[in-house]
Protein backbone atom coordinates (compact mmCIF):
# COMPACT_ATOMS: atom_id res chain seq x y z
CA UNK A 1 111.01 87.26 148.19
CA UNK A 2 114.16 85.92 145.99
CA UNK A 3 114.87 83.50 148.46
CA UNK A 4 111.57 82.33 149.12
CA UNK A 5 110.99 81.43 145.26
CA UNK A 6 114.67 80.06 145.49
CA UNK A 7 113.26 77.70 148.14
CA UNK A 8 110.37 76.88 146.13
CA UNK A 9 112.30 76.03 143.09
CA UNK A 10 114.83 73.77 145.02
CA UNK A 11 112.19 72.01 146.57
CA UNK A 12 110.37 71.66 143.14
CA UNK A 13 113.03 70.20 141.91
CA UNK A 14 113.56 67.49 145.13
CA UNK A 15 109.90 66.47 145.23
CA UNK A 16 109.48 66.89 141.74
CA UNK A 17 111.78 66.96 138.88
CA UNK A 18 113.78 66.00 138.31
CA UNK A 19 113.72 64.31 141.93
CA UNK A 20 111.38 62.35 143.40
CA UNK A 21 108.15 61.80 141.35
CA UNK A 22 110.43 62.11 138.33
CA UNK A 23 112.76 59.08 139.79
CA UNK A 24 109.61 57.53 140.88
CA UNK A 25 107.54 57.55 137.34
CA UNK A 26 110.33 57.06 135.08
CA UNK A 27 112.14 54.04 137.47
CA UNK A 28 109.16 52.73 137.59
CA UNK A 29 108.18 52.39 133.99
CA UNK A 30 111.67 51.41 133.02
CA UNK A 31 111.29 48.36 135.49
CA UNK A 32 108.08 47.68 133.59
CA UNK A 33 109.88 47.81 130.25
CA UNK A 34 112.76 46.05 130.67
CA UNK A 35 110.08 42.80 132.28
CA UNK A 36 108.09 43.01 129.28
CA UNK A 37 110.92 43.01 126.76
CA UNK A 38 112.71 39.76 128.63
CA UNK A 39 109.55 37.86 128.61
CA UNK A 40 109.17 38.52 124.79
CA UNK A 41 112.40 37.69 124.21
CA UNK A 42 111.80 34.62 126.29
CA UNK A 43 108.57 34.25 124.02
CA UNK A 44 106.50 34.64 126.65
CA UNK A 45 103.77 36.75 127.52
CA UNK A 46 105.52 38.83 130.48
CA UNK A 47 103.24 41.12 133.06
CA UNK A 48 101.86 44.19 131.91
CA UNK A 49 104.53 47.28 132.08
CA UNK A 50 102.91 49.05 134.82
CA UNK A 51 103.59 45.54 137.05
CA UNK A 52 105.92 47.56 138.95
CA UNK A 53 103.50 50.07 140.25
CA UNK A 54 101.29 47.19 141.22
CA UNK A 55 103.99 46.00 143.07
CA UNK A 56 105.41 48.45 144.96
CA UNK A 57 101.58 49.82 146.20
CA UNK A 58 100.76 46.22 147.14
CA UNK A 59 103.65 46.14 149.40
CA UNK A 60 103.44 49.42 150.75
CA UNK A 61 99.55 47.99 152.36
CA UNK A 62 101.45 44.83 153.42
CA UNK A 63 102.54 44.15 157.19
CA UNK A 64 106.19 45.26 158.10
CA UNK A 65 107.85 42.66 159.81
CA UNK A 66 111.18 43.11 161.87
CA UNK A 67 112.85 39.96 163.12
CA UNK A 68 113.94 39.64 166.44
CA UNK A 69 117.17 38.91 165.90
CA UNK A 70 117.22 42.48 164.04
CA UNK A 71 118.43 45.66 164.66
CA UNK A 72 115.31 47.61 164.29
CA UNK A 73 116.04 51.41 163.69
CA UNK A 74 118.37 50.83 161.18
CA UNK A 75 116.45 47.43 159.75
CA UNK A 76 113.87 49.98 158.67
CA UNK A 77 115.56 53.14 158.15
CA UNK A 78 118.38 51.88 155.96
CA UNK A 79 116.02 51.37 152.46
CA UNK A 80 115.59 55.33 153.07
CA UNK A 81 118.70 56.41 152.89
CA UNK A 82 119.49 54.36 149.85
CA UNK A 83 116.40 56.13 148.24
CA UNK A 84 117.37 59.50 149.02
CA UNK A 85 120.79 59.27 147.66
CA UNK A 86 119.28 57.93 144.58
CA UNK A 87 116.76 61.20 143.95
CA UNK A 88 119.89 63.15 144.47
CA UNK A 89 121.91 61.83 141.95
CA UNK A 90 119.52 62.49 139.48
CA UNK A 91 119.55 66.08 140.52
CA UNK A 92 123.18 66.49 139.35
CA UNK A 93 122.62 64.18 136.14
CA UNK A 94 122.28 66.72 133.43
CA UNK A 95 118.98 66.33 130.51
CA UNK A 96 120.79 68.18 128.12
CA UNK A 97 121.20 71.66 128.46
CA UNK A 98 119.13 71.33 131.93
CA UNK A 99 120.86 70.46 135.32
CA UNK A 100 119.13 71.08 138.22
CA UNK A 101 122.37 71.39 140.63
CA UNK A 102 125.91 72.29 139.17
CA UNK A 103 129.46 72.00 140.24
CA UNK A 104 132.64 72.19 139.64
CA UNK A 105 132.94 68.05 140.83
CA UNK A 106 129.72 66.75 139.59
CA UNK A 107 131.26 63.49 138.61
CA UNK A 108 133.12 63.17 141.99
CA UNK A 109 129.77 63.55 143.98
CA UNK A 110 128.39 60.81 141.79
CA UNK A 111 130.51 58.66 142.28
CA UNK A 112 130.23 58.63 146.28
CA UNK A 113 126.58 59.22 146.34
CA UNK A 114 126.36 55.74 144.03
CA UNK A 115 127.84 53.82 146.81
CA UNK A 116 125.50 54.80 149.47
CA UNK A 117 122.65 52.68 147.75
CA UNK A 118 124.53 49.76 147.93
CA UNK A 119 126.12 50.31 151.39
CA UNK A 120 122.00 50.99 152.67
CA UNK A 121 121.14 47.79 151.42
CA UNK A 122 124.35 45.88 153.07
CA UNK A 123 123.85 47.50 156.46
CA UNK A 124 119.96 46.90 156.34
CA UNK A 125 121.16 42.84 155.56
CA UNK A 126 123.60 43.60 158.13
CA UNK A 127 121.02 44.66 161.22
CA UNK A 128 118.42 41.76 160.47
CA UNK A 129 120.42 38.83 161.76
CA UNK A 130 119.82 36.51 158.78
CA UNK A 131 122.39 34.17 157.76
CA UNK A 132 121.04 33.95 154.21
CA UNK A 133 121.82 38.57 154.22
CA UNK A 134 124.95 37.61 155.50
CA UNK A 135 125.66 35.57 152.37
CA UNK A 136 123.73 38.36 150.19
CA UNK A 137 125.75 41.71 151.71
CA UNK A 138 129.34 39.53 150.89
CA UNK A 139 128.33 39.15 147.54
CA UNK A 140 127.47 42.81 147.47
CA UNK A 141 130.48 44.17 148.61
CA UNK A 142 132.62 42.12 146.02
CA UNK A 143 130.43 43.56 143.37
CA UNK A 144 130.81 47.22 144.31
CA UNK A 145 134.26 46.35 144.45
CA UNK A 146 134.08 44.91 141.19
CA UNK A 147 132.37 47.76 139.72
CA UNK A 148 133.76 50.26 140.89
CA UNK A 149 136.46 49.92 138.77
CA UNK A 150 135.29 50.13 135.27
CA UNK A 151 133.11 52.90 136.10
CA UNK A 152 135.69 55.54 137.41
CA UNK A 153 137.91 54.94 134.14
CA UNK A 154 134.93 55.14 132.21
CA UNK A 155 134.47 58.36 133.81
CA UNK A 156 138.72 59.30 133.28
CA UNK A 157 137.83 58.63 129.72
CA UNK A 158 135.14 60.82 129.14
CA UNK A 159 136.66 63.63 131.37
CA UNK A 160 139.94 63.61 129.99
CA UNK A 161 138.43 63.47 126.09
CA UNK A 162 136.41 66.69 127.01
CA UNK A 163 139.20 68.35 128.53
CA UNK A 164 141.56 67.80 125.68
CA UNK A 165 139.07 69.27 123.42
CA UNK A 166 138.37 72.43 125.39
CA UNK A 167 142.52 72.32 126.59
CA UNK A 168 141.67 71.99 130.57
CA UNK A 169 143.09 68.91 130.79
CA UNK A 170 140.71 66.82 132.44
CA UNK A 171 137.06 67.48 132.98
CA UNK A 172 134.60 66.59 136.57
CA UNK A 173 131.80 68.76 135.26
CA UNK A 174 129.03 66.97 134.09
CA UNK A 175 127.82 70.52 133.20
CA UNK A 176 130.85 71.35 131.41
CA UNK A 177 130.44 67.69 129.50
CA UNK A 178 127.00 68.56 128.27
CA UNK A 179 127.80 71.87 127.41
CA UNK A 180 130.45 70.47 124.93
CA UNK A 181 128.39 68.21 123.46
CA UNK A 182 125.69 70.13 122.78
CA UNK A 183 128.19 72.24 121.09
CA UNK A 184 130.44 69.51 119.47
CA UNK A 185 128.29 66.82 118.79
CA UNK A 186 127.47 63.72 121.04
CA UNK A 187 131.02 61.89 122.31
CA UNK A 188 129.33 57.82 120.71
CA UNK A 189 130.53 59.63 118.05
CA UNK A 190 133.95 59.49 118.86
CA UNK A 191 135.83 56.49 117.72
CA UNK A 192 138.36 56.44 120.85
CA UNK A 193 135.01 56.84 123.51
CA UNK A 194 133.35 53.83 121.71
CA UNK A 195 134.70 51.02 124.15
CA UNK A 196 134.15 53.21 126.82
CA UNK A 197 130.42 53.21 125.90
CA UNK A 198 130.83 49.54 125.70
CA UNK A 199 132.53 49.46 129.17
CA UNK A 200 129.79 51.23 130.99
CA UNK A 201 126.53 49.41 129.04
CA UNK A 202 128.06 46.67 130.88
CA UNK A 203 128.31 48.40 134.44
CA UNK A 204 125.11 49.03 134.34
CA UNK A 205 123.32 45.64 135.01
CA UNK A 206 126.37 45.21 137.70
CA UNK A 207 125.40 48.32 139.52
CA UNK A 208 121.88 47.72 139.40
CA UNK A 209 121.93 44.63 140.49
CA UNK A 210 120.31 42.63 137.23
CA UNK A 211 120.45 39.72 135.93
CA UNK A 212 123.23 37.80 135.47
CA UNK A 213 124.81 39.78 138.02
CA UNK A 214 122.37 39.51 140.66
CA UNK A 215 124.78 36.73 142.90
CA UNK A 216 124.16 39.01 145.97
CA UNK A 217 119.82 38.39 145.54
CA UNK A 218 120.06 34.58 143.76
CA UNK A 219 116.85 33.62 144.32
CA UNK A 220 117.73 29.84 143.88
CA UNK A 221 120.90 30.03 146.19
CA UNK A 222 120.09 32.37 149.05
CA UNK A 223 116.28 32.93 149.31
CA UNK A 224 116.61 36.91 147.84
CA UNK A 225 119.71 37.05 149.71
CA UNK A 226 120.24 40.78 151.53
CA UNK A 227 116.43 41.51 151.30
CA UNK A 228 115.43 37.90 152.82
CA UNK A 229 113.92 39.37 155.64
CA UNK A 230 112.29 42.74 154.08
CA UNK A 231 108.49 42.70 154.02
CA UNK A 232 105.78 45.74 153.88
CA UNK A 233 106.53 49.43 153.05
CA UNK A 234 110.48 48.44 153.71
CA UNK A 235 111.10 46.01 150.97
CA UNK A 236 108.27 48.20 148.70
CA UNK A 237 111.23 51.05 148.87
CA UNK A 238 114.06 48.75 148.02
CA UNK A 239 112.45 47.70 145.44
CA UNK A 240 111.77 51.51 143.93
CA UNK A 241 115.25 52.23 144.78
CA UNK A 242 116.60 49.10 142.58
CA UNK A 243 113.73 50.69 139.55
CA UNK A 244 115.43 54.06 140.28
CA UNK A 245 118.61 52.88 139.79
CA UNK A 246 118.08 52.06 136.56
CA UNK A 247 116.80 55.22 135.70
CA UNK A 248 120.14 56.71 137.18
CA UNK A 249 122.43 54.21 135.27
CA UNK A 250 121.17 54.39 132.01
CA UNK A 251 120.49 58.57 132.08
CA UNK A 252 124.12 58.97 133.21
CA UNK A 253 124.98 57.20 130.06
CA UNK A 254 122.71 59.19 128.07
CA UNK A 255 124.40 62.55 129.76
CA UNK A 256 127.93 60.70 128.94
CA UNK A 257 127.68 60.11 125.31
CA UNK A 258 124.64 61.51 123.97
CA UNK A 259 124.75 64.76 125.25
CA UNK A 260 124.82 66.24 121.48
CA UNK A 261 121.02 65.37 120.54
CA UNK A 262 119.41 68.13 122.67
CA UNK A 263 120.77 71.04 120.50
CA UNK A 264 119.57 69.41 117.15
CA UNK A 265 116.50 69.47 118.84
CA UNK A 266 116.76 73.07 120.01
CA UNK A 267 117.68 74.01 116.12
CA UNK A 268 114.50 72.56 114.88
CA UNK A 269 112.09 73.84 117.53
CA UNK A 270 113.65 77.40 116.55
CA UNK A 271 112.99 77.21 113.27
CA UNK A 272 109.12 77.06 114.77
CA UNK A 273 108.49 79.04 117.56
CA UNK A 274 110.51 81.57 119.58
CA UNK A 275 111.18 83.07 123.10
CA UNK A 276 109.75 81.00 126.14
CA UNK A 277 107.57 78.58 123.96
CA UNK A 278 110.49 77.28 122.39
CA UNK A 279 112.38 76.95 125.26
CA UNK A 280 109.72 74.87 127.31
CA UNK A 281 108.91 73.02 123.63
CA UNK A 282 112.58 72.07 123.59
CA UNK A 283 112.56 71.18 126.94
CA UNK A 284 110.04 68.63 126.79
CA UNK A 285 110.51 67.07 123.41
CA UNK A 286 114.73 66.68 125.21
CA UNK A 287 113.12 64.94 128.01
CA UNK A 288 110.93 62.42 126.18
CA UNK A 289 114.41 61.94 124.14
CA UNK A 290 116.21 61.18 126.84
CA UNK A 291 113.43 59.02 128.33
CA UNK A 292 113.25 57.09 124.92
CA UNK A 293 117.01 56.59 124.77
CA UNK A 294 117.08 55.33 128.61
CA UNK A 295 114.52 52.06 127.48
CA UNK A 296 117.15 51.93 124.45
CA UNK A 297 120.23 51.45 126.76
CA UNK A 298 117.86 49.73 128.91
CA UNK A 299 116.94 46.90 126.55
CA UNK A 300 120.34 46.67 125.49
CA UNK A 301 122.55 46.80 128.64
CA UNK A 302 119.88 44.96 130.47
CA UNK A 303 116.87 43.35 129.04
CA UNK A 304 118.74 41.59 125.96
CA UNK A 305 122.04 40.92 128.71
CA UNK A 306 119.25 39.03 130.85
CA UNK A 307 117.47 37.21 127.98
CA UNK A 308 120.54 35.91 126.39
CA UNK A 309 122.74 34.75 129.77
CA UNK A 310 123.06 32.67 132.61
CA UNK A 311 123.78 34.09 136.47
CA UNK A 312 127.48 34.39 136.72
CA UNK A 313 128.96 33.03 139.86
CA UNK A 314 130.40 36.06 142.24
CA UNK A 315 133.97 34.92 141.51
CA UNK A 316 133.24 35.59 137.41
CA UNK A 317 131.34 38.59 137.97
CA UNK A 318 134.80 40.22 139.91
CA UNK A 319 136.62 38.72 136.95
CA UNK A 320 134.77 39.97 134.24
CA UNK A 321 134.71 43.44 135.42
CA UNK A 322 138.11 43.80 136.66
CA UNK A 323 139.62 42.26 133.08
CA UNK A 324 137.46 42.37 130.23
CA UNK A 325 135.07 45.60 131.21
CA UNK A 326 137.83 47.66 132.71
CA UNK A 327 140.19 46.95 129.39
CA UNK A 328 137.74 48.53 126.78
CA UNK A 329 137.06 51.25 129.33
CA UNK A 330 141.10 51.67 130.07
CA UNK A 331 141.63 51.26 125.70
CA UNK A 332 139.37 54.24 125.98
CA UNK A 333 141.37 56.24 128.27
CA UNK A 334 144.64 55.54 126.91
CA UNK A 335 143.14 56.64 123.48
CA UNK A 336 141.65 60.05 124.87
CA UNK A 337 145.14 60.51 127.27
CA UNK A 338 146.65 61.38 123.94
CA UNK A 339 144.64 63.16 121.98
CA UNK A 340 142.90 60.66 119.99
């Protein structure tokens, strides 16, 4: 019977939350968000926030088309596997207290799993035969390439400033990360782990894709790029994943450096009630904080990034990341590397 409700729970957590519908709801409405605040910033009216629900149903009823030149098992299979890896991620991203898997290598696992997104979308550009993908997957790979660096010392930064403070040396836990904050106090409020916040706010719209560094889609350049050729139910799942990703992004960042909020949370929902009623109180008033703080990093790493800029050429998107992002996120490192 243990295992059976073990089952159920895992699968709860897949289908539900903090997997699929979770990813699907909360991507979704983040997409809508960040729309609405660029077109206000832009002083226009902007669609309505639940555009991206429109969207992705209207697609979904659309015909699927699959060139001839394509490849088609893995022209249509490819947006899947970028999805699932997504809803995964957010499995091992803790809210809080709450992590739905744990390991000893969270951070690790992340870290490969947030390639396979990227690499789904460059092999689906790959198997559809388009000259126009072929310019949008190059462009992809230099930004992965681009990113990737700046996000794993953002990642030394934070592990290494954790594992000072609780003398393991360096930290891949995201569980063990939450667990100090929520027992220290959030790491933003660090001085040394400030540029690393900086660093990663500006991974973000890299790794999702946004505005200005969207060179791989560039509407005006190569027609959409890698996802020229996507049409129906195929395209209406990139597009979730690229809404998901934002929800991934921005709640890592959350786990990374606001960690701390969820126990003054806990503290003041004790003071209330007790036993399971404050637990599933605390629970949900930590997820609506976490939501709220994802449209915060969201309008800031994003939104206000793509209302105040113009698209960045590939060539200055691989030189912004690999000098100034990765110095405030190495600053960071060398800071936490000894003891500061």
């Amino acid at each position: 019977m243990s295992i059976f409700l073990d089952s159920l729970r895992y699968l709860g957590y897949v289908l539900i939350f903090p997997g699929f519908l979770f990813c699907f709801i909360g991507g979704m409405l983040l997409s809508g968000i960040d729309r609405k605040m660029v077109a206000k910033m832009q002083k226009r009216v902007g669609p309505p926030v639940l555009q991206p629900f429109y969207d992705f149903f209207k697609l979904c009823g659309k015909e699927t088309i699959v060139p001839a030149a394509a490849h088609k098992t893995t022209f249509l299979l490819a947006p899947l596997f970028g999805l699932a890896a997504l809803v995964v991620i957010q499995l091992f991203v803790p809210i809080f207290d709450f992590t739905a898997f744990s390991g000893m290598a969270d951070i690790i696992v992340i870290l490969y799993l947030l390639l396979i997104p990227a690499i789904s979308v460059i092999v689906g550009a790959a198997s559809s035969g388009s000259p126009y993908a072929g310019v949008g997957l190059s462009r992809e790979m230099v930004t992965i390439i681009a990113c990737e660096l700046p996000l794993v010392l953002v990642l030394l930064a934070v592990g290494k400033a954790v594992g000072n403070a609780m003398g393991t040396g360096l930290v891949f836990s995201f569980t063990e990360i939450a667990r100090y904050q929520m027992e220290n106090g959030s790491l933003i409020m660090k001085a040394s782990m400030i540029p690393a916040a900086v660093a990663m706010l500006l991974v973000i719209p890299g790794e999702t894709g946004n505005h200005p560094f969207d060179a791989a889609e560039a509407e005006t350049e190569i027609c959409e790029g890698m996802l020229c050729e996507y049409s129906g139910h195929p395209l209406a799942v990139y597009k979730l994943s690229h809404s998901i990703k934002m929800l991934t992004m921005t709640s890592i960042f959350v786990a990374l450096f606001f960690g701390g909020i969820g126990s003054g949370v806990e503290h003041l929902v004790s003071l209330v009630l007790s036993g399971a009623a404050a637990a599933v109180v605390s629970f949900l008033l930590n997820l609506i904080i976490m939501f709220l703080l994802c449209v915060l990093v969201t309008i800031v790493s994003i939104s206000l990034v793509h209302a105040i800029t113009a698209r960045l050429k590939i060539e200055q998107v691989f030189k912004f990341y690999w000098t100034v992002v990765s110095a405030f996120a190495l600053l960071s490192l060398v800071l936490a590397w000894y003891g500061l």
